[in-house]
C-alpha atoms as a PDB file:
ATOM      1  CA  UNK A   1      97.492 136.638  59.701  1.00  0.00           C
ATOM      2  CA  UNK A   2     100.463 136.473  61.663  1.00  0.00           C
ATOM      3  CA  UNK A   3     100.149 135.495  65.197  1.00  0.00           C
ATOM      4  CA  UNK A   4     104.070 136.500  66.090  1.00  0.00           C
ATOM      5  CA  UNK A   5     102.716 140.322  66.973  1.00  0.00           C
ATOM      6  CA  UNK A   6     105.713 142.057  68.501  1.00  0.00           C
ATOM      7  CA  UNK A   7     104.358 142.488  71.988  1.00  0.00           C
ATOM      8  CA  UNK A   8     104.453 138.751  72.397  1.00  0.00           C
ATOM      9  CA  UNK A   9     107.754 138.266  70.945  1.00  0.00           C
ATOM     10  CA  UNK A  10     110.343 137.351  73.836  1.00  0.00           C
ATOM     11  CA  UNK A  11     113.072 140.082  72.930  1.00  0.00           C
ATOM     12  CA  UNK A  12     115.675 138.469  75.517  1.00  0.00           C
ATOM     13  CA  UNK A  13     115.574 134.628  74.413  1.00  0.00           C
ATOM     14  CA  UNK A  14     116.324 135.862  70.996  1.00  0.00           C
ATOM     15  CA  UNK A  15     119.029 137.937  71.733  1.00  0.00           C
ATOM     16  CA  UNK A  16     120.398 135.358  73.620  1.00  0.00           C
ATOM     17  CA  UNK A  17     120.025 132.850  71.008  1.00  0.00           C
ATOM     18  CA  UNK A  18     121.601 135.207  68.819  1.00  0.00           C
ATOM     19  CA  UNK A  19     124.910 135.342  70.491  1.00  0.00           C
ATOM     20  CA  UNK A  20     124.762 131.866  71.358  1.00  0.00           C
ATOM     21  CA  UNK A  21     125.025 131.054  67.756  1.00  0.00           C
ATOM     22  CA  UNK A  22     127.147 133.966  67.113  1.00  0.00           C
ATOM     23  CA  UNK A  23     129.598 132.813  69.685  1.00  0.00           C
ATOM     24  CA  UNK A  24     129.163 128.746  67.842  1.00  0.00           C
ATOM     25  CA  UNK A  25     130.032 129.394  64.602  1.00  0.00           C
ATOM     26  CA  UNK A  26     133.287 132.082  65.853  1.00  0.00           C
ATOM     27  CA  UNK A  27     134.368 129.128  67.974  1.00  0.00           C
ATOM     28  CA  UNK A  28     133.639 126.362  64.775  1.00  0.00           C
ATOM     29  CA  UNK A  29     135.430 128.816  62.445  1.00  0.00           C
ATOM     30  CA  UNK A  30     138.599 129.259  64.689  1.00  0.00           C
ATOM     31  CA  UNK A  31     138.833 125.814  65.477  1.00  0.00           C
ATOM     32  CA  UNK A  32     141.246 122.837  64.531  1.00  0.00           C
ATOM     33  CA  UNK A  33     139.577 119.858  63.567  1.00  0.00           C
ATOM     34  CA  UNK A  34     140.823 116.662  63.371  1.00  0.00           C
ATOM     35  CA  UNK A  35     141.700 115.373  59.580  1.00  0.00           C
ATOM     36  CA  UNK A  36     138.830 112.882  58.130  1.00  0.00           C
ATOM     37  CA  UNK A  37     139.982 109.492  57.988  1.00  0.00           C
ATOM     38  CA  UNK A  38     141.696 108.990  54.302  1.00  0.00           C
ATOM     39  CA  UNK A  39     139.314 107.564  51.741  1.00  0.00           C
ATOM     40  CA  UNK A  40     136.272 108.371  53.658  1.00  0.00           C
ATOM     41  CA  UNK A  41     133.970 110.611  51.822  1.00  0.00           C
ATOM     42  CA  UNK A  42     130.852 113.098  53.577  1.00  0.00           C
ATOM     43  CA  UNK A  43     128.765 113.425  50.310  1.00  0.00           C
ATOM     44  CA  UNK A  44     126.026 110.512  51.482  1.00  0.00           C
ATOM     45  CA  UNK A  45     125.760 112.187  54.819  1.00  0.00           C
ATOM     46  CA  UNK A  46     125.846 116.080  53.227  1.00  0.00           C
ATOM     47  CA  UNK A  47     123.453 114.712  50.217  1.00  0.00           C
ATOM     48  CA  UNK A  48     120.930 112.927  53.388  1.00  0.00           C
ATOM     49  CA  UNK A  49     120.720 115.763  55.475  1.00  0.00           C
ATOM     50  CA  UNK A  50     120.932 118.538  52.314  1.00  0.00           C
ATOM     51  CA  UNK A  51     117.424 116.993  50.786  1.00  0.00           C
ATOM     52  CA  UNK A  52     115.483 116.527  54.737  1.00  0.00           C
ATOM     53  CA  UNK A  53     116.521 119.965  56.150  1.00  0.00           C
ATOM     54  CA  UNK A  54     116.330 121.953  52.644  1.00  0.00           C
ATOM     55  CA  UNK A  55     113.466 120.533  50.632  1.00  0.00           C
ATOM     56  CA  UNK A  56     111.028 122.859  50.845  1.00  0.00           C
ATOM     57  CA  UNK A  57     113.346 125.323  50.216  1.00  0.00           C
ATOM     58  CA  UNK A  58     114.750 123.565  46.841  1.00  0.00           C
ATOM     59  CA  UNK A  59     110.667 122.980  45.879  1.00  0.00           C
ATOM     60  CA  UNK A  60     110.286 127.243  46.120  1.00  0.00           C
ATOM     61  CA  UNK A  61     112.892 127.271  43.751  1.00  0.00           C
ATOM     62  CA  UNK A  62     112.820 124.527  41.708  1.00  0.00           C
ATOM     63  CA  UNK A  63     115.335 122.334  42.402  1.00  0.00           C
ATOM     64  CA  UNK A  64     115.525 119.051  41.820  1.00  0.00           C
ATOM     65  CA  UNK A  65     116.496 116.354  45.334  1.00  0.00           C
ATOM     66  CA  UNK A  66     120.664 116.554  45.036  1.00  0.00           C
ATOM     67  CA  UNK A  67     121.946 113.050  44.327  1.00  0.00           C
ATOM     68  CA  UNK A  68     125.652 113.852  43.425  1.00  0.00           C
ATOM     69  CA  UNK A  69     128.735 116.272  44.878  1.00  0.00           C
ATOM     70  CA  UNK A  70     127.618 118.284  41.572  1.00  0.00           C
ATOM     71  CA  UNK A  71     124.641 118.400  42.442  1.00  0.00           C
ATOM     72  CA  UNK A  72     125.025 119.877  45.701  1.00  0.00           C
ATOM     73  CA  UNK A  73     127.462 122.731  43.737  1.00  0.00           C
ATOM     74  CA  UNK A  74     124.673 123.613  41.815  1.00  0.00           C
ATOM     75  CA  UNK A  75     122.304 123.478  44.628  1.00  0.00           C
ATOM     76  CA  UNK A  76     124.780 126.143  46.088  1.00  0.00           C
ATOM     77  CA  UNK A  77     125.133 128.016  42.949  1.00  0.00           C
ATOM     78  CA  UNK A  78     121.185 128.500  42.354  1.00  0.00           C
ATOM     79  CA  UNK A  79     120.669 129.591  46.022  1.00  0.00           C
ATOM     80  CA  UNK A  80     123.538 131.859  46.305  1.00  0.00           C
ATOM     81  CA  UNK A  81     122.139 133.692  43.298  1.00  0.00           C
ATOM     82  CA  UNK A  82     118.583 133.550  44.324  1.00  0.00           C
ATOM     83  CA  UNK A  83     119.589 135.563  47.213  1.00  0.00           C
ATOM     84  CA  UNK A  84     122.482 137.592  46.027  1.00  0.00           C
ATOM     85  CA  UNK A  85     125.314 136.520  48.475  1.00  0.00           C
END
């Protein structure tokens, strides 16, 4: 049983959090970043992070730890169908 009953939910902290983030990713999405340094590549870091942050999510749905660029487009592919975006 659920112990997150409504009346002891804090209404204003998640509406602020809300807009916080909200307000992050319209600031991340209209900004300039600065070009990645030529030759380096992100898919270690992505692949690290991907498996810690996401891996019970990929063990609901039966997806194997991403070890490759291709696998993190299929990773993307299964989950974006899973949840119809």
């Amino acid at each position: 049983m659920p112990t997150d009953t409504p009346e002891k939910l804090n209404y204003e902290k998640m509406g602020a959090i809300a807009l916080y983030l909200l307000n992050l990713v319209q600031s991340c999405a209209s900004a300039q970043f600065l070009e990645s340094s030529p030759g380096y590549d992100p898919t270690p870091t992505e692949l690290q992070y991907m498996n810690s942050v996401f891996s019970d999510l990929f063990r609901l749905h039966g997806i194997p730890e991403a070890k490759s660029r291709d696998d993190i487009d299929m990773v993307v592919i299964k989950l974006k169908g899973a949840y119809g975006l």
